[in-house]
C-alpha atoms as a PDB file:
ATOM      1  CA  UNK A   1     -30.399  16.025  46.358  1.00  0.00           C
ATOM      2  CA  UNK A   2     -26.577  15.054  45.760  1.00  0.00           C
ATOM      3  CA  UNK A   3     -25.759  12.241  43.332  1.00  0.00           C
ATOM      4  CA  UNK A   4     -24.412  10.488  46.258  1.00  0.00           C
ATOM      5  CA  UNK A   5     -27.856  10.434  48.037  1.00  0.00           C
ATOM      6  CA  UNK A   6     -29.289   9.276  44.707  1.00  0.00           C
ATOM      7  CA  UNK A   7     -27.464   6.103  44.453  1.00  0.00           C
ATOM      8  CA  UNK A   8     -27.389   5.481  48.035  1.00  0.00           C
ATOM      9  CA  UNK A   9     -31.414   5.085  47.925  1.00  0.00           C
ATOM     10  CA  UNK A  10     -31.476   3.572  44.518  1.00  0.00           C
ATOM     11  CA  UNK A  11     -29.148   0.714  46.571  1.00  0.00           C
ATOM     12  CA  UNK A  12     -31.566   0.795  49.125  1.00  0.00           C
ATOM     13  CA  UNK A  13     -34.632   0.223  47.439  1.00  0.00           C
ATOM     14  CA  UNK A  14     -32.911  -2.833  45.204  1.00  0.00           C
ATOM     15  CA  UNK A  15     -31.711  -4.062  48.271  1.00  0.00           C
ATOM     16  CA  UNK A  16     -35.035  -3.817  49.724  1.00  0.00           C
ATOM     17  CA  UNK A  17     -36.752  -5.508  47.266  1.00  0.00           C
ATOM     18  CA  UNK A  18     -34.360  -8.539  47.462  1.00  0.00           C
ATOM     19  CA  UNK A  19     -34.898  -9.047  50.727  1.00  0.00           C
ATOM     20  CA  UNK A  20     -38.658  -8.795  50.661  1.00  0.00           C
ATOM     21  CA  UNK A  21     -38.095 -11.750  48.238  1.00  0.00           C
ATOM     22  CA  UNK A  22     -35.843 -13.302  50.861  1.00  0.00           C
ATOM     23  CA  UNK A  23     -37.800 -12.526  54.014  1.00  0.00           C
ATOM     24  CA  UNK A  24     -40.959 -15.179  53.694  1.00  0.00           C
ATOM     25  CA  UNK A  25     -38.299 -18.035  53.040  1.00  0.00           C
ATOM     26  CA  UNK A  26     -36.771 -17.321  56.443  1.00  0.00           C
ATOM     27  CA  UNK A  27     -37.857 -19.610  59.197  1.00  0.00           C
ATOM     28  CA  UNK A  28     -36.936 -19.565  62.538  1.00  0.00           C
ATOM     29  CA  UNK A  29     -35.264 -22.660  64.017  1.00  0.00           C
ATOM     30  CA  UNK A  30     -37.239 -24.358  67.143  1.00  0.00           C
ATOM     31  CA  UNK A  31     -36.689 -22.865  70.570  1.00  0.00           C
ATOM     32  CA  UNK A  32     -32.504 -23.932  71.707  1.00  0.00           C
ATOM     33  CA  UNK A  33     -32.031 -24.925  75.189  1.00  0.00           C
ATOM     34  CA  UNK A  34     -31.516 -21.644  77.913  1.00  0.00           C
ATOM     35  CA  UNK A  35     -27.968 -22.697  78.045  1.00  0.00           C
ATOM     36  CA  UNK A  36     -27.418 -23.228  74.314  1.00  0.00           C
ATOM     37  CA  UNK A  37     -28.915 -20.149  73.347  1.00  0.00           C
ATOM     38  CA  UNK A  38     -27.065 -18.196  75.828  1.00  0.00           C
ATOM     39  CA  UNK A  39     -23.707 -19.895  74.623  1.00  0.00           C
ATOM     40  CA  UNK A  40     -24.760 -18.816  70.772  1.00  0.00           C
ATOM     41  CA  UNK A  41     -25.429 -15.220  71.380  1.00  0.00           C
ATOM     42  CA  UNK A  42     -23.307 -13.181  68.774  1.00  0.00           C
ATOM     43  CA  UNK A  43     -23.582 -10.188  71.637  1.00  0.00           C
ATOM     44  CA  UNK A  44     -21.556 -12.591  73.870  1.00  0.00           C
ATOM     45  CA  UNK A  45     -17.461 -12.960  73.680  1.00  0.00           C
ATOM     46  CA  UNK A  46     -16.304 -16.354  72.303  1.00  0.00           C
ATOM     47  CA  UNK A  47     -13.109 -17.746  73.286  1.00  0.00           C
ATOM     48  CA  UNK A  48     -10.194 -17.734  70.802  1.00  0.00           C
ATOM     49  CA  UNK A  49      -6.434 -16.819  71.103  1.00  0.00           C
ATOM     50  CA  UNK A  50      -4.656 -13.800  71.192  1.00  0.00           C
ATOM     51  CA  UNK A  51      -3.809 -12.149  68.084  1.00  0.00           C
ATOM     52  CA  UNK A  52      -0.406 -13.513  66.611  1.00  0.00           C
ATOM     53  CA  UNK A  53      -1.018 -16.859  68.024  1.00  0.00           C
ATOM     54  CA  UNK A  54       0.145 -19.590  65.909  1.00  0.00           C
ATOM     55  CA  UNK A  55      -2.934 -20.380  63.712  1.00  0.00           C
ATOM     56  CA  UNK A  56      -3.373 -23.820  62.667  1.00  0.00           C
ATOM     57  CA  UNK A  57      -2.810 -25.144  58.786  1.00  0.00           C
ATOM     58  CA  UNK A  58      -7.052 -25.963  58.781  1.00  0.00           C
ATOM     59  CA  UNK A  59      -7.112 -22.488  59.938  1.00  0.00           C
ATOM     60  CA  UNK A  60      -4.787 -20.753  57.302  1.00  0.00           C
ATOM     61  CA  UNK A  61      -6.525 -22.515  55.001  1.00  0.00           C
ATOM     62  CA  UNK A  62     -10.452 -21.713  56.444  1.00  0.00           C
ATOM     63  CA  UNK A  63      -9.514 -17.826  56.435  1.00  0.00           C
ATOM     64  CA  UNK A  64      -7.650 -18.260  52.635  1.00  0.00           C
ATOM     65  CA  UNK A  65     -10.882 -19.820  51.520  1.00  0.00           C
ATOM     66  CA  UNK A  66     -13.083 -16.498  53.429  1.00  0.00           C
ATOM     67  CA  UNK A  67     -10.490 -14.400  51.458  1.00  0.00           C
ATOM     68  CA  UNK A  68     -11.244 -15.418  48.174  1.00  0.00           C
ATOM     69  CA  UNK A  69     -15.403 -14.816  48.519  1.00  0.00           C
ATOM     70  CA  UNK A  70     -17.056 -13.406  45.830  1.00  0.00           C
ATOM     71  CA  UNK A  71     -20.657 -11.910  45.049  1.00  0.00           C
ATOM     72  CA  UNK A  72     -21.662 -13.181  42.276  1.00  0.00           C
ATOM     73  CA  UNK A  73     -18.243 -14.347  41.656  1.00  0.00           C
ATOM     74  CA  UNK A  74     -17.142 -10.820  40.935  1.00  0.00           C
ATOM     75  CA  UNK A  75     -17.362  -8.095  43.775  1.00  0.00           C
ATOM     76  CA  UNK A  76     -15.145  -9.184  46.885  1.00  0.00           C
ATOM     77  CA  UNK A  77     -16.490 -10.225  50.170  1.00  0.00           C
ATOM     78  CA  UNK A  78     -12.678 -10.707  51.826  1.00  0.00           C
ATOM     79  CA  UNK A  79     -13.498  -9.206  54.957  1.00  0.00           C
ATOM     80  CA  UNK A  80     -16.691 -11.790  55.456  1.00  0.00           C
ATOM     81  CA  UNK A  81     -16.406 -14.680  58.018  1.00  0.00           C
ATOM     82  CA  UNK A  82     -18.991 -16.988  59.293  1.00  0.00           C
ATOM     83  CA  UNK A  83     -17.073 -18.090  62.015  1.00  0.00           C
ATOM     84  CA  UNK A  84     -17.823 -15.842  65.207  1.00  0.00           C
ATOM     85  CA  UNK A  85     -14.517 -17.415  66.944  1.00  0.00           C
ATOM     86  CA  UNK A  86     -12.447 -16.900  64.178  1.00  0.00           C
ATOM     87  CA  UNK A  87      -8.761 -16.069  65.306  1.00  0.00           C
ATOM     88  CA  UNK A  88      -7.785 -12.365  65.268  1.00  0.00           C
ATOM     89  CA  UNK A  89      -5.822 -10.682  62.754  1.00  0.00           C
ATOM     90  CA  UNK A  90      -1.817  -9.927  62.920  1.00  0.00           C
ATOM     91  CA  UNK A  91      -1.405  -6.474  61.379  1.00  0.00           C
ATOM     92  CA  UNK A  92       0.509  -7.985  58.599  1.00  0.00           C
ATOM     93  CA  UNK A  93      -2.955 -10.298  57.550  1.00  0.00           C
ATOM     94  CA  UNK A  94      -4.690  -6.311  58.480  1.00  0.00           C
ATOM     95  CA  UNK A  95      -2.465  -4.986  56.153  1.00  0.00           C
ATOM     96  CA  UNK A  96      -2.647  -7.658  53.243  1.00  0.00           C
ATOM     97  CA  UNK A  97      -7.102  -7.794  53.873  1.00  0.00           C
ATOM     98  CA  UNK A  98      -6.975  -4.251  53.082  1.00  0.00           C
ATOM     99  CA  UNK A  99      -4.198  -4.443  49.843  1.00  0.00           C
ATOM    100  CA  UNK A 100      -6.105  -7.067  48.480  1.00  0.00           C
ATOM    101  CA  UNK A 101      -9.736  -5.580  48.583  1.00  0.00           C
ATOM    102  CA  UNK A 102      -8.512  -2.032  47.720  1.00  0.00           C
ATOM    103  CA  UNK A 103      -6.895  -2.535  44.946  1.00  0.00           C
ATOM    104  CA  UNK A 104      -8.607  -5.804  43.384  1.00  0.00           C
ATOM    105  CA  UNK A 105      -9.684  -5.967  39.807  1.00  0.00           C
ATOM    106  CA  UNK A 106     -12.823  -5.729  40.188  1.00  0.00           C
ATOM    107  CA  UNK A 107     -12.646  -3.192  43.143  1.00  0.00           C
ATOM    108  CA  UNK A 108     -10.841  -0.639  40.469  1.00  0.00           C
ATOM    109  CA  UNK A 109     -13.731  -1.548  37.348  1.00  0.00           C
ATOM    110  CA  UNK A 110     -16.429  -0.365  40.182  1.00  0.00           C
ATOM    111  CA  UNK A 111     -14.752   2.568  40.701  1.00  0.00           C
ATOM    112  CA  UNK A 112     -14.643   3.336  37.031  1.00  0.00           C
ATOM    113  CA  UNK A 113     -17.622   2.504  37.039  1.00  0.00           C
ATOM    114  CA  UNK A 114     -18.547   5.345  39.496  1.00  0.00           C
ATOM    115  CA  UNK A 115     -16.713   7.584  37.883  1.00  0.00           C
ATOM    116  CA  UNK A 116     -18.480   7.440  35.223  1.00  0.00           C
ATOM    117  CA  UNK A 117     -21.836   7.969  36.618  1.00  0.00           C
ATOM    118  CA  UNK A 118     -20.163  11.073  38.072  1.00  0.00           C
ATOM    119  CA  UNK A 119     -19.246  12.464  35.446  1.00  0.00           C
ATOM    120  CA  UNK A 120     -23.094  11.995  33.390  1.00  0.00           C
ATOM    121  CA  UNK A 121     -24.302  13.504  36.244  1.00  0.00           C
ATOM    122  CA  UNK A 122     -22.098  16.472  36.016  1.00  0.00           C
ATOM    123  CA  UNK A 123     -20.992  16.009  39.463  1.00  0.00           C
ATOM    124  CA  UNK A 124     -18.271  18.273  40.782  1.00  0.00           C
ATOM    125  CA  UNK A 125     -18.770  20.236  37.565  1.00  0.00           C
ATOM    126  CA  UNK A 126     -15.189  22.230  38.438  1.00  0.00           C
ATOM    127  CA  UNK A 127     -13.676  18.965  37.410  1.00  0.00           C
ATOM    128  CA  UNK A 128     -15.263  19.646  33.547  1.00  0.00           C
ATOM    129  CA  UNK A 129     -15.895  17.090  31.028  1.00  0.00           C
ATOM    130  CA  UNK A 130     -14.093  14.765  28.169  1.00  0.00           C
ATOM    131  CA  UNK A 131     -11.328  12.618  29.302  1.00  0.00           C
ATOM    132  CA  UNK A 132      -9.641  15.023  31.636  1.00  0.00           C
ATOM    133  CA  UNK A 133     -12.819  15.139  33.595  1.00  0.00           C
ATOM    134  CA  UNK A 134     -13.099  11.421  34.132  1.00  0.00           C
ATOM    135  CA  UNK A 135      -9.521  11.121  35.150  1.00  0.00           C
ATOM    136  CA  UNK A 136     -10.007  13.858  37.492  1.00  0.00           C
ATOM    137  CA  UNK A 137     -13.071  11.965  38.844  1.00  0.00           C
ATOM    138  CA  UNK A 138     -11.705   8.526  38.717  1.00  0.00           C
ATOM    139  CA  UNK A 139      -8.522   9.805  40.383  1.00  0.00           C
ATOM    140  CA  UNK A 140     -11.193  10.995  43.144  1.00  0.00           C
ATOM    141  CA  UNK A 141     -13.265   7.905  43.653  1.00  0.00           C
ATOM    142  CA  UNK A 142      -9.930   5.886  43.659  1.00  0.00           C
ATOM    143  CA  UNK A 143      -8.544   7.931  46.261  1.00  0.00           C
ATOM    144  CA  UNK A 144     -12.340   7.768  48.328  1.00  0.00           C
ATOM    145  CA  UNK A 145     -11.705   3.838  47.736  1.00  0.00           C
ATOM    146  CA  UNK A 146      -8.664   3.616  49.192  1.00  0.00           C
ATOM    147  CA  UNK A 147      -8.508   5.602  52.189  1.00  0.00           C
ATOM    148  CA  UNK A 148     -11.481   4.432  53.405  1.00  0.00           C
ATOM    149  CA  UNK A 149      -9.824   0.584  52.878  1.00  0.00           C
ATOM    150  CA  UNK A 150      -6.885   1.784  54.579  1.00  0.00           C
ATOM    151  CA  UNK A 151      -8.177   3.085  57.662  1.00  0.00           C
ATOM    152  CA  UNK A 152     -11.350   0.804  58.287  1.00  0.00           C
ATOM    153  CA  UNK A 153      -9.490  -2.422  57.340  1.00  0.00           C
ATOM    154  CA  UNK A 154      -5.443  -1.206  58.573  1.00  0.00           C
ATOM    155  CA  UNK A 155      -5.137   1.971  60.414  1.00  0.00           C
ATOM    156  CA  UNK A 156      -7.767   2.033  63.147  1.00  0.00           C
ATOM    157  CA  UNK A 157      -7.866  -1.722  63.215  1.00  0.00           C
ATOM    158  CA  UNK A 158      -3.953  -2.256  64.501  1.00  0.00           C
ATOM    159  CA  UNK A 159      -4.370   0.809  66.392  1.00  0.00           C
ATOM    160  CA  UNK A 160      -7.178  -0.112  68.256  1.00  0.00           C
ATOM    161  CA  UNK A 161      -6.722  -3.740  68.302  1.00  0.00           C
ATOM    162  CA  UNK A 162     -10.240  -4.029  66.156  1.00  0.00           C
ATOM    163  CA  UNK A 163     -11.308  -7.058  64.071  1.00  0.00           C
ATOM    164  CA  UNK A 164     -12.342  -5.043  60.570  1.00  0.00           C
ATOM    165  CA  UNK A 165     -14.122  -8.347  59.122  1.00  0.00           C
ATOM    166  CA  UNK A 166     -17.871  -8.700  59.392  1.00  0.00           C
ATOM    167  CA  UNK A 167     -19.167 -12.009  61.436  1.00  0.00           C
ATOM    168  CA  UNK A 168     -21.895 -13.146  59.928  1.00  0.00           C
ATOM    169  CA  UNK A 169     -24.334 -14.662  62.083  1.00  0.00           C
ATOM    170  CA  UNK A 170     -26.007 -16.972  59.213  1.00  0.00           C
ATOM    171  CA  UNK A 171     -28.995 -18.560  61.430  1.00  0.00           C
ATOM    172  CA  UNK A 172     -32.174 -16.961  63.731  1.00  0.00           C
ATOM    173  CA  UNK A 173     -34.939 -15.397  62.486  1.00  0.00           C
ATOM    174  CA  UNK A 174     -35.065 -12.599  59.656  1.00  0.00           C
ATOM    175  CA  UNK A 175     -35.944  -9.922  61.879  1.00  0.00           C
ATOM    176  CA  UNK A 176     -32.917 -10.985  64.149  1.00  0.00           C
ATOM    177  CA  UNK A 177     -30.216 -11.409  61.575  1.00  0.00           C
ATOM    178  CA  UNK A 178     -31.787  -8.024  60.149  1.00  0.00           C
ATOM    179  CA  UNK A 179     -30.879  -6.243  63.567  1.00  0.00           C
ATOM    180  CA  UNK A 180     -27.661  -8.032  64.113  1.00  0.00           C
ATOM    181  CA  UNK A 181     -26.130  -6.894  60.457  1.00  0.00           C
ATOM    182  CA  UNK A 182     -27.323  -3.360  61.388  1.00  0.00           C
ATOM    183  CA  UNK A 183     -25.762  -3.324  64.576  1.00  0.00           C
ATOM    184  CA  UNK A 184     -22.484  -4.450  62.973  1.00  0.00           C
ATOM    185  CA  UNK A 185     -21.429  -1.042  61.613  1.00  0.00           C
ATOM    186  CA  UNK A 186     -21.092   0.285  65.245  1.00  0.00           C
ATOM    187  CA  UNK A 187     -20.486  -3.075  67.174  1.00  0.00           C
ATOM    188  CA  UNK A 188     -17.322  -4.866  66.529  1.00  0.00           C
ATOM    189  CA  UNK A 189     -14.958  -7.734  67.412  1.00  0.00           C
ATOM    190  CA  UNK A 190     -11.777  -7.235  69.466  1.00  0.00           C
ATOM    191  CA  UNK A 191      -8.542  -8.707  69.075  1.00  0.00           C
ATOM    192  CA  UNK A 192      -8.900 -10.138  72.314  1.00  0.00           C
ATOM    193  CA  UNK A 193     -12.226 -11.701  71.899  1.00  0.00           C
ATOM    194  CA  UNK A 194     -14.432  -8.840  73.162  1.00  0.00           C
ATOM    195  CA  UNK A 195     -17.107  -6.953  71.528  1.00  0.00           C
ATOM    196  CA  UNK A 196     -17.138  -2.970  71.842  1.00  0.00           C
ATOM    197  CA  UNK A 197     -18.399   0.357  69.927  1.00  0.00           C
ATOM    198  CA  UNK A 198     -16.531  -0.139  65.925  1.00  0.00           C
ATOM    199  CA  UNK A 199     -14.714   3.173  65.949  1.00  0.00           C
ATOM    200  CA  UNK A 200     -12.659   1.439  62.822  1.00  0.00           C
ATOM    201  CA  UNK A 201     -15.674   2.269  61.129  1.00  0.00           C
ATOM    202  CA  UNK A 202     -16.759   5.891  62.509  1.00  0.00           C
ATOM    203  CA  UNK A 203     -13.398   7.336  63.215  1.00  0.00           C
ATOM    204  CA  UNK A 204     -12.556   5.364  59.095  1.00  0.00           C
ATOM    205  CA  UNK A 205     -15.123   7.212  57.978  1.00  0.00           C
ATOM    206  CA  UNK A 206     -14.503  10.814  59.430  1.00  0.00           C
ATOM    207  CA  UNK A 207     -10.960  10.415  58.678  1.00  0.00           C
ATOM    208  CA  UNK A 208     -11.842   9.476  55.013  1.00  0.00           C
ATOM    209  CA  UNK A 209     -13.972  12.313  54.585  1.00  0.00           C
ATOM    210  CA  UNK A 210     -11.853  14.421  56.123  1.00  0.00           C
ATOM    211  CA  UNK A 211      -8.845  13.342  53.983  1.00  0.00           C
ATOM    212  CA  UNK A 212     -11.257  14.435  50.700  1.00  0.00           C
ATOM    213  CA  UNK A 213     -10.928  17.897  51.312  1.00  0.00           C
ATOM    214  CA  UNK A 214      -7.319  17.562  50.029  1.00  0.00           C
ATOM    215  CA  UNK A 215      -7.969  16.334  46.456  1.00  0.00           C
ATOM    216  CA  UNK A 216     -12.106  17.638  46.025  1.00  0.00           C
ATOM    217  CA  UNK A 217     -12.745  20.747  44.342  1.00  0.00           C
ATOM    218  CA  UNK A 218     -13.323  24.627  46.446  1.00  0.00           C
ATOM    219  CA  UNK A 219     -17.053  23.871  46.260  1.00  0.00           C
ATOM    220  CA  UNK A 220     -16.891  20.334  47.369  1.00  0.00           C
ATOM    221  CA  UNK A 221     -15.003  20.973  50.636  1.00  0.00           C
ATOM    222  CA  UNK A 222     -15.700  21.977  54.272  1.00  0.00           C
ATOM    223  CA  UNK A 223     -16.934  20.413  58.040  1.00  0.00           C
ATOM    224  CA  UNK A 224     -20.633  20.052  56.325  1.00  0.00           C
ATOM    225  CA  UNK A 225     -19.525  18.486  53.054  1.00  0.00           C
ATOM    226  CA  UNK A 226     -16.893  16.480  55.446  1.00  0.00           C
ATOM    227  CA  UNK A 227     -19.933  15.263  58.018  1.00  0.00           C
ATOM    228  CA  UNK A 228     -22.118  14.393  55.238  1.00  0.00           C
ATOM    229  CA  UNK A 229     -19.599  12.000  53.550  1.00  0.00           C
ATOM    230  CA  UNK A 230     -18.824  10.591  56.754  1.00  0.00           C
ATOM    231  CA  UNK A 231     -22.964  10.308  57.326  1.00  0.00           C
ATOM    232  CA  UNK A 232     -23.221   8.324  53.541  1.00  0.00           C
ATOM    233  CA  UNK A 233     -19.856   5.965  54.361  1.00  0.00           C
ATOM    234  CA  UNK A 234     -21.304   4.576  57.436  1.00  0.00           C
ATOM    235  CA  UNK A 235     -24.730   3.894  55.532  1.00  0.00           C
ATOM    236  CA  UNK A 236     -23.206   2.287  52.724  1.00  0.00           C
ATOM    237  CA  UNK A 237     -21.341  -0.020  55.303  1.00  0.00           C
ATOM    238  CA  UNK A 238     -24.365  -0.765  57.153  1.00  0.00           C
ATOM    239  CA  UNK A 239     -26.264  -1.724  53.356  1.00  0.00           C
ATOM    240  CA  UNK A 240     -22.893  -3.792  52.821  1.00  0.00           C
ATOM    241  CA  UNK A 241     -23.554  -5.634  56.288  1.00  0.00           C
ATOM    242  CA  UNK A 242     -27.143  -6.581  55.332  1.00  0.00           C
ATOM    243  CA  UNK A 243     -25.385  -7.639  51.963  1.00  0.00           C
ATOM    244  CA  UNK A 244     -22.952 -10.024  53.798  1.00  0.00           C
ATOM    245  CA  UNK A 245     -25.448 -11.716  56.045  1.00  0.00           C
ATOM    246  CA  UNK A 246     -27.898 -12.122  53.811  1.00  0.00           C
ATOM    247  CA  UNK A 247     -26.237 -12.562  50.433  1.00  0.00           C
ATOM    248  CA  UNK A 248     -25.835 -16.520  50.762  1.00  0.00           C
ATOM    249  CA  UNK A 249     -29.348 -16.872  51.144  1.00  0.00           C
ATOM    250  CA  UNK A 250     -30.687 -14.997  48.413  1.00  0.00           C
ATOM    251  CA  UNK A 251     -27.965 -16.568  45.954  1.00  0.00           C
ATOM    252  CA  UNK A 252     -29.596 -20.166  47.130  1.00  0.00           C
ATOM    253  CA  UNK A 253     -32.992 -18.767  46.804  1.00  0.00           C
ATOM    254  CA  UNK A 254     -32.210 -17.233  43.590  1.00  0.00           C
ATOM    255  CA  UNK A 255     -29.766 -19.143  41.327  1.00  0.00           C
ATOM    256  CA  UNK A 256     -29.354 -22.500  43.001  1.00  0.00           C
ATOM    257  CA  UNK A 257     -32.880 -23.365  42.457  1.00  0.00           C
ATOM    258  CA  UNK A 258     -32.597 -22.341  38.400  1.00  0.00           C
ATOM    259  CA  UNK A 259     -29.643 -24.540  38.400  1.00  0.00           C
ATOM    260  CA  UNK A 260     -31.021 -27.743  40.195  1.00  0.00           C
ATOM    261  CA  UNK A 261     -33.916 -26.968  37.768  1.00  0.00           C
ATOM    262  CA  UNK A 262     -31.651 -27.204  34.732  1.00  0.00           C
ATOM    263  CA  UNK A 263     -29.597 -30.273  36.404  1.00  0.00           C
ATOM    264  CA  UNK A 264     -33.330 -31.789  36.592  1.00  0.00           C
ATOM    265  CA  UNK A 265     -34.355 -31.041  32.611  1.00  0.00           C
ATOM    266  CA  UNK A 266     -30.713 -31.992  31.751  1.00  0.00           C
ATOM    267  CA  UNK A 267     -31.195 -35.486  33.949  1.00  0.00           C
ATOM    268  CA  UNK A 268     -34.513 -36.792  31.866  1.00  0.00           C
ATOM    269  CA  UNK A 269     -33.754 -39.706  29.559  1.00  0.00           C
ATOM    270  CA  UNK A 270     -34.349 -38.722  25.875  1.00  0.00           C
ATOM    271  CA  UNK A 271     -37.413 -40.265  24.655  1.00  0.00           C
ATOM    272  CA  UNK A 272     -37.008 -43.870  23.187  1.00  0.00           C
ATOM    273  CA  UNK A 273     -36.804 -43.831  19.424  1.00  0.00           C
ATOM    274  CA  UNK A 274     -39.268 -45.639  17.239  1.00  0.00           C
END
C-alpha cells in the first residue's frame, strides 16, 4: 500500500470518528410545506445573475467575509459558501480564489508538512534523503498543490463556465447532508445558475496527475500511476466536501460548548469574604 493510500484512510477514519460524534446531535427539522421543500432543494437551480453582473456592496462584502474562512482558524475554507444563490464568479475573482488558497501561508506549512512525511516514509526513494531530498519532495508536493488549485479553481472553471466553490447545504437530516456533500465532487454549480456533472473537478484532477509525470521520478510515472493519482484527488475532495458541510457543526459541538462552559465558571461571583 502507497503512502498516499495510507494517509488517505488515516483521514478517513479521523474523519469518521468525528462525525460519529456529530451524527446523534443531528436532528431533522419538521416536515416543510410541498411547495417549500420543493423551492429548497439544493438539486434544483436558484435564480441569480449572470456572471459579471454588478454585485452589490452587501454582496462584495458577504463573499470577502466567505473568503477569509478558516478551520480552526488556520487551514482555508475560501472556496466555501452557504449561500446556494450566491452570484457567479468573474474569472478575475476565479483567478484571485485560486492565488489566494494556493499559495496561502498556511497552504505552503501543509505542504511542508507533507513533505516531510514523504520523505520518513522514504517515498519516491530516487529523490534520496538529507536536505536535497526534502527540497526535491517539497518542490513536488508544491507543484501537486498548485496545479491542482489552478485547474479545479481557474482553468476548467472559466473554461467551462463552472462555479469551483462548494455550497454548503447547512440544514436536513445527517444522512441527507451526508449524500449531498458526496455528491458535490461530481455535481456542480454553473455560471448561469444550473447544476451539471463537475468536470472542474475530474478533468482538474486527470490533468493534475497527468501534469506529475513531468517533475516525478522514472518509477513514479505512467497512465496507472497517472489514474491512480487522479482516483486519490477526487477522494480527498469528496473527504474535503464532508469537511465543509459538516465542519461548523462539529466546531459548535466541540469547542463552543467548552467555551460557554468557561464563560459560565468565569461568570460565578467569588465567594463573599468573612
Amino acid at each position: 500500500m502507497t503512502a498516499c493510500w495510507k494517509r488517505f484512510l488515516f483521514f478517513s477514519s479521523v474523519l469518521t470518528i468525528l462525525l460519529t460524534l456529530l451524527a446523534p446531535a443531528q436532528q431533522t427539522p419538521p416536515a416543510a410545506p410541498q411547495s417549500q421543500a420543493q423551492s429548497a432543494s439544493p438539486q434544483e437551480p436558484q435564480p441569480q445573475p449572470e456572471a459579471g453582473a454588478s454585485k452589490t456592496p452587501n454582496e462584495k462584502e458577504i463573499e470577502k467575509q466567505e473568503q477569509s474562512q478558516r478551520m480552526l482558524g488556520v487551514v482555508p475554507q475560501f472556496s466555501v459558501t452557504s449561500r446556494q444563490n450566491a452570484p457567479p464568479l468573474t474569472p478575475g475573482e476565479k483567478f484571485r480564489l485560486f492565488w489566494k488558497t494556493a499559495f496561502d501561508p498556511a497552504t505552503i506549512g501543509i505542504v511542508g508538512f507533507q513533505a516531510a512525511i514523504s520523505q520518513a516514509e522514504d517515498e519516491f526513494p530516487e529523490y534520496g534523503q538529507g536536505a536535497a531530498g526534502y527540497g526535491k519532495r517539497y518542490g513536488a508536493s508544491l507543484a501537486d498543490q498548485v496545479s491542482s488549485g489552478f485547474f479545479t479553481n481557474f482553468f476548467y472553471p472559466v473554461l467551462l463556465k463552472e462555479d469551483p466553490r462548494y455550497f454548503r447545504l447547512g440544514e436536513g437530516g445527517f444522512k441527507i447532508r451526508l449524500s449531498y456533500s458526496i455528491r458535490q465532487e461530481v455535481v456542480c454549480h454553473t455560471d448561469h445558475g444550473g447544476r451539471s456533472f463537475s468536470w472542474e473537478n475530474v478533468l482538474g484532477a486527470l490533468s493534475s496527475g497527468g501534469l506529475s509525470n513531468a517533475y516525478y521520478p522514472a518509477a513514479d510515472r505512467g497512465f496507472g500511476l497517472t489514474m491512480s493519482r487522479t482516483g486519490i484527488s477526487l477522494l480527498y475532495g469528496s473527504l474535503g466536501g464532508i469537511v465543509d458541510e459538516f465542519y461548523p457543526d462539529v466546531n459548535r459541538r466541540l469547542f463552543h460548548r467548552h467555551q460557554k462552559a468557561a464563560q459560565t465558571i468565569t461568570a460565578q461571583p467569588s465567594p463573599a469574604a468573612p
